[in-house]
C-alpha atoms as a PDB file:
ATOM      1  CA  UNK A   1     -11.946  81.800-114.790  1.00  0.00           C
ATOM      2  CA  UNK A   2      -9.330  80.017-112.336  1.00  0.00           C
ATOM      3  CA  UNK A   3     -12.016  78.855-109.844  1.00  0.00           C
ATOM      4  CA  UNK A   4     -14.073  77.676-112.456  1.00  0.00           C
ATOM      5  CA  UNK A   5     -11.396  75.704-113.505  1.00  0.00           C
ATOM      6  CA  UNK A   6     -10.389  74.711-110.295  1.00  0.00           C
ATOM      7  CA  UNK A   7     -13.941  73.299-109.859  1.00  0.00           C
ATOM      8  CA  UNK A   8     -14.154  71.576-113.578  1.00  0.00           C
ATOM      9  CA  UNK A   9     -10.339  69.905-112.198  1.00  0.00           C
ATOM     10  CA  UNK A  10     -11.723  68.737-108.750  1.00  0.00           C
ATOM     11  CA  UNK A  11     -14.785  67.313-109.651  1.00  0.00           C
ATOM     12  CA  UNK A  12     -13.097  65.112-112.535  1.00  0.00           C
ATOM     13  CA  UNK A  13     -10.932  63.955-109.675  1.00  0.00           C
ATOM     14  CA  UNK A  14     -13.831  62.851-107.635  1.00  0.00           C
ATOM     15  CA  UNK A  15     -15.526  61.398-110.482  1.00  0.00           C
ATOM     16  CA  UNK A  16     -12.660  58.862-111.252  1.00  0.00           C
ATOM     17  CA  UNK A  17     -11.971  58.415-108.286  1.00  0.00           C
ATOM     18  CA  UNK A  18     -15.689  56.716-107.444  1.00  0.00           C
ATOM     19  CA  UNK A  19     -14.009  54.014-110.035  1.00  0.00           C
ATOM     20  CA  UNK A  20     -10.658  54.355-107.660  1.00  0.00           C
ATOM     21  CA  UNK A  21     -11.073  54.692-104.395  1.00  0.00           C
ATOM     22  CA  UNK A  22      -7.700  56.629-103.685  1.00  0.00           C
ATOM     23  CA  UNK A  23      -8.259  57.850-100.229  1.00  0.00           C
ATOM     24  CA  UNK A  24      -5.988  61.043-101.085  1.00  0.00           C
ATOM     25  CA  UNK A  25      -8.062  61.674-103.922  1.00  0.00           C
ATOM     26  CA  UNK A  26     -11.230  61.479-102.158  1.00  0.00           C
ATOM     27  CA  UNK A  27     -11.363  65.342-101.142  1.00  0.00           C
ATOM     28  CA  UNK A  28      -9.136  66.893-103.781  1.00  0.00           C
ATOM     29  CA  UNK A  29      -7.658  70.157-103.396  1.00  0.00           C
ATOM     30  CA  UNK A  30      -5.051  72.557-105.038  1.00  0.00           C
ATOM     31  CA  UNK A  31      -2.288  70.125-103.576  1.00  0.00           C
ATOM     32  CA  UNK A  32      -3.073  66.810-104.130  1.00  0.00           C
ATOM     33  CA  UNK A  33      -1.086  64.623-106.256  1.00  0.00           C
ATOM     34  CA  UNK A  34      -2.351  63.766-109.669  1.00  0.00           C
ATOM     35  CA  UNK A  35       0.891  62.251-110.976  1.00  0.00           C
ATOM     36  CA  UNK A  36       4.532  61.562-109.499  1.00  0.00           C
ATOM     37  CA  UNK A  37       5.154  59.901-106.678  1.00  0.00           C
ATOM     38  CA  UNK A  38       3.523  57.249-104.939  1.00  0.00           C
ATOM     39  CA  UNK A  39       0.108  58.832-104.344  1.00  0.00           C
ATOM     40  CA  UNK A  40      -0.300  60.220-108.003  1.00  0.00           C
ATOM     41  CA  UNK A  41      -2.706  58.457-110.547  1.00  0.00           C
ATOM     42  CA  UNK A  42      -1.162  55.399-112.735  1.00  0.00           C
ATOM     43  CA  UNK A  43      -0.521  56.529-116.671  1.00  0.00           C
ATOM     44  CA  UNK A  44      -4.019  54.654-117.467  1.00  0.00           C
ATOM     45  CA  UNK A  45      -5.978  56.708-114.974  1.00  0.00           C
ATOM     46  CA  UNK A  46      -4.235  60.116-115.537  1.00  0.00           C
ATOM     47  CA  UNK A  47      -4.891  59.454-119.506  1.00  0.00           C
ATOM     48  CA  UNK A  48      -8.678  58.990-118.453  1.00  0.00           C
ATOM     49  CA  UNK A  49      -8.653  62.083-116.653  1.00  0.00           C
ATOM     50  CA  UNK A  50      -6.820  64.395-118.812  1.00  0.00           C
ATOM     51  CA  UNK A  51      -9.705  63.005-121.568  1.00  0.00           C
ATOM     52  CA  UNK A  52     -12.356  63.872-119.650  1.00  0.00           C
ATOM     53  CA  UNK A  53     -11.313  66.770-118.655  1.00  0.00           C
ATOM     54  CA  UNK A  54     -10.797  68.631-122.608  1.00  0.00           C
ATOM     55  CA  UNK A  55     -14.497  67.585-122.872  1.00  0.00           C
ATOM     56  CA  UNK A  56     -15.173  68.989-119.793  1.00  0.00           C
ATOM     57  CA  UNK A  57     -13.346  72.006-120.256  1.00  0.00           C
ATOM     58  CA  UNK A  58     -14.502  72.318-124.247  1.00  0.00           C
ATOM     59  CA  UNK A  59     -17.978  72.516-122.779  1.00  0.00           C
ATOM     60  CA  UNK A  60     -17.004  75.221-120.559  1.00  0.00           C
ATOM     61  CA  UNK A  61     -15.032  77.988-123.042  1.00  0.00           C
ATOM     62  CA  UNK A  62     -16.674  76.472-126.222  1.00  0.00           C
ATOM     63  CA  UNK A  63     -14.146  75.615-128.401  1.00  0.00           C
ATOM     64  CA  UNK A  64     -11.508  72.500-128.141  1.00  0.00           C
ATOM     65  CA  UNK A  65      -8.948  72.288-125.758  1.00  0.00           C
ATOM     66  CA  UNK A  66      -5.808  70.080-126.161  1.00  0.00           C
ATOM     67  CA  UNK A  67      -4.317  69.341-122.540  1.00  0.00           C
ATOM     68  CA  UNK A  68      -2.082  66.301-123.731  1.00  0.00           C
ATOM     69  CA  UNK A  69       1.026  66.830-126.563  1.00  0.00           C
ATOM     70  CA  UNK A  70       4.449  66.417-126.672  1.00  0.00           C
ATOM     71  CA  UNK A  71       5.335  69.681-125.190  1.00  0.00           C
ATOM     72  CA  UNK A  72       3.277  69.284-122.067  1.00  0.00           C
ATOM     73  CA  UNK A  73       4.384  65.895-121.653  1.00  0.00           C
ATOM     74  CA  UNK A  74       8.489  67.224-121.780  1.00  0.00           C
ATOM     75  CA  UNK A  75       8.268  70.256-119.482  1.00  0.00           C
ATOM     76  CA  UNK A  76      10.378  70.256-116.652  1.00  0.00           C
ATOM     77  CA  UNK A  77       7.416  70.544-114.320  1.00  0.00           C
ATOM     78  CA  UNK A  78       5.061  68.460-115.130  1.00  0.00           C
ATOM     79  CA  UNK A  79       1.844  70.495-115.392  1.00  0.00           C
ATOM     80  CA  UNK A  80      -0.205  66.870-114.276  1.00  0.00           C
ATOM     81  CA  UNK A  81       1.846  66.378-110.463  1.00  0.00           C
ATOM     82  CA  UNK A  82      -1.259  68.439-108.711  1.00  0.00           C
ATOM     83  CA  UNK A  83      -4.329  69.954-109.061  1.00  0.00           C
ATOM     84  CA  UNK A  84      -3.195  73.023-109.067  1.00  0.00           C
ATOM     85  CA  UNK A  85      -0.624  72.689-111.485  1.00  0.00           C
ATOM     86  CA  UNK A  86      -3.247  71.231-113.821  1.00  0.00           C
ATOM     87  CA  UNK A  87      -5.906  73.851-113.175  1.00  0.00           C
ATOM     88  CA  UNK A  88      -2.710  76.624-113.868  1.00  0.00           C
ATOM     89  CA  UNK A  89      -1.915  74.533-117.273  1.00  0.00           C
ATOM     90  CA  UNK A  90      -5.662  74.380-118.520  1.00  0.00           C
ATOM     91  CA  UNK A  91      -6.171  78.518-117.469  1.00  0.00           C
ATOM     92  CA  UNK A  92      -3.084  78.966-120.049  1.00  0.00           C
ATOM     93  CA  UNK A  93      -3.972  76.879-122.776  1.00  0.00           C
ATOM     94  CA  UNK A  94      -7.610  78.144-122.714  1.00  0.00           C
ATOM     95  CA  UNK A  95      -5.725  81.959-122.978  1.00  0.00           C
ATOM     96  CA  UNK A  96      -6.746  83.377-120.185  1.00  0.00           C
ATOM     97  CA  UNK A  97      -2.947  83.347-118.875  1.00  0.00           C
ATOM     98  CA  UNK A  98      -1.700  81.620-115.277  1.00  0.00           C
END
């Protein structure tokens, strides 16, 4: 379920980023920075992803998925600084565990 995941996570990336044009988004992978820093995504853009992304994700398991609350947003380590922290966060909150 991971790489699936993985995949759903990259190719949001690359689809805001067509509206971007972040060259360090342009081939995302497990490292790149989604937010922190000065080559993450601005709160705007990392709001539009995170939305697309539960519908993308819903579609995939088939039953909603809530990626943005108050205890995601507080966690020491951000689950949104990379793609692979995001993938890791959505693989937990769909139940399938880290």
């Amino acid at each position: 379920m991971r790489e699936r995941m993985l995949e759903i996570v990259r190719s949001a990336v690359h689809d805001l980023n067509e509206e971007l044009n972040y060259p360090e988004l342009e081939s995302p992978n497990e490292a790149t920075t989604l937010h922190g820093g000065e080559e993450g995504l601005d709160s705007l853009s990392l709001v539009s992803l995170i939305v697309d992304l539960e519908g993308r994700v819903s579609d995939e398991v088939g039953h909603a998925v809530v990626l943005a609350d108050e205890k995601a947003m507080s966690e020491r380590n951000s689950p949104y600084r990379t793609v692979g922290s995001l993938t890791d966060f959505i693989v937990t909150r769909c139940g399938a565990g880290a």
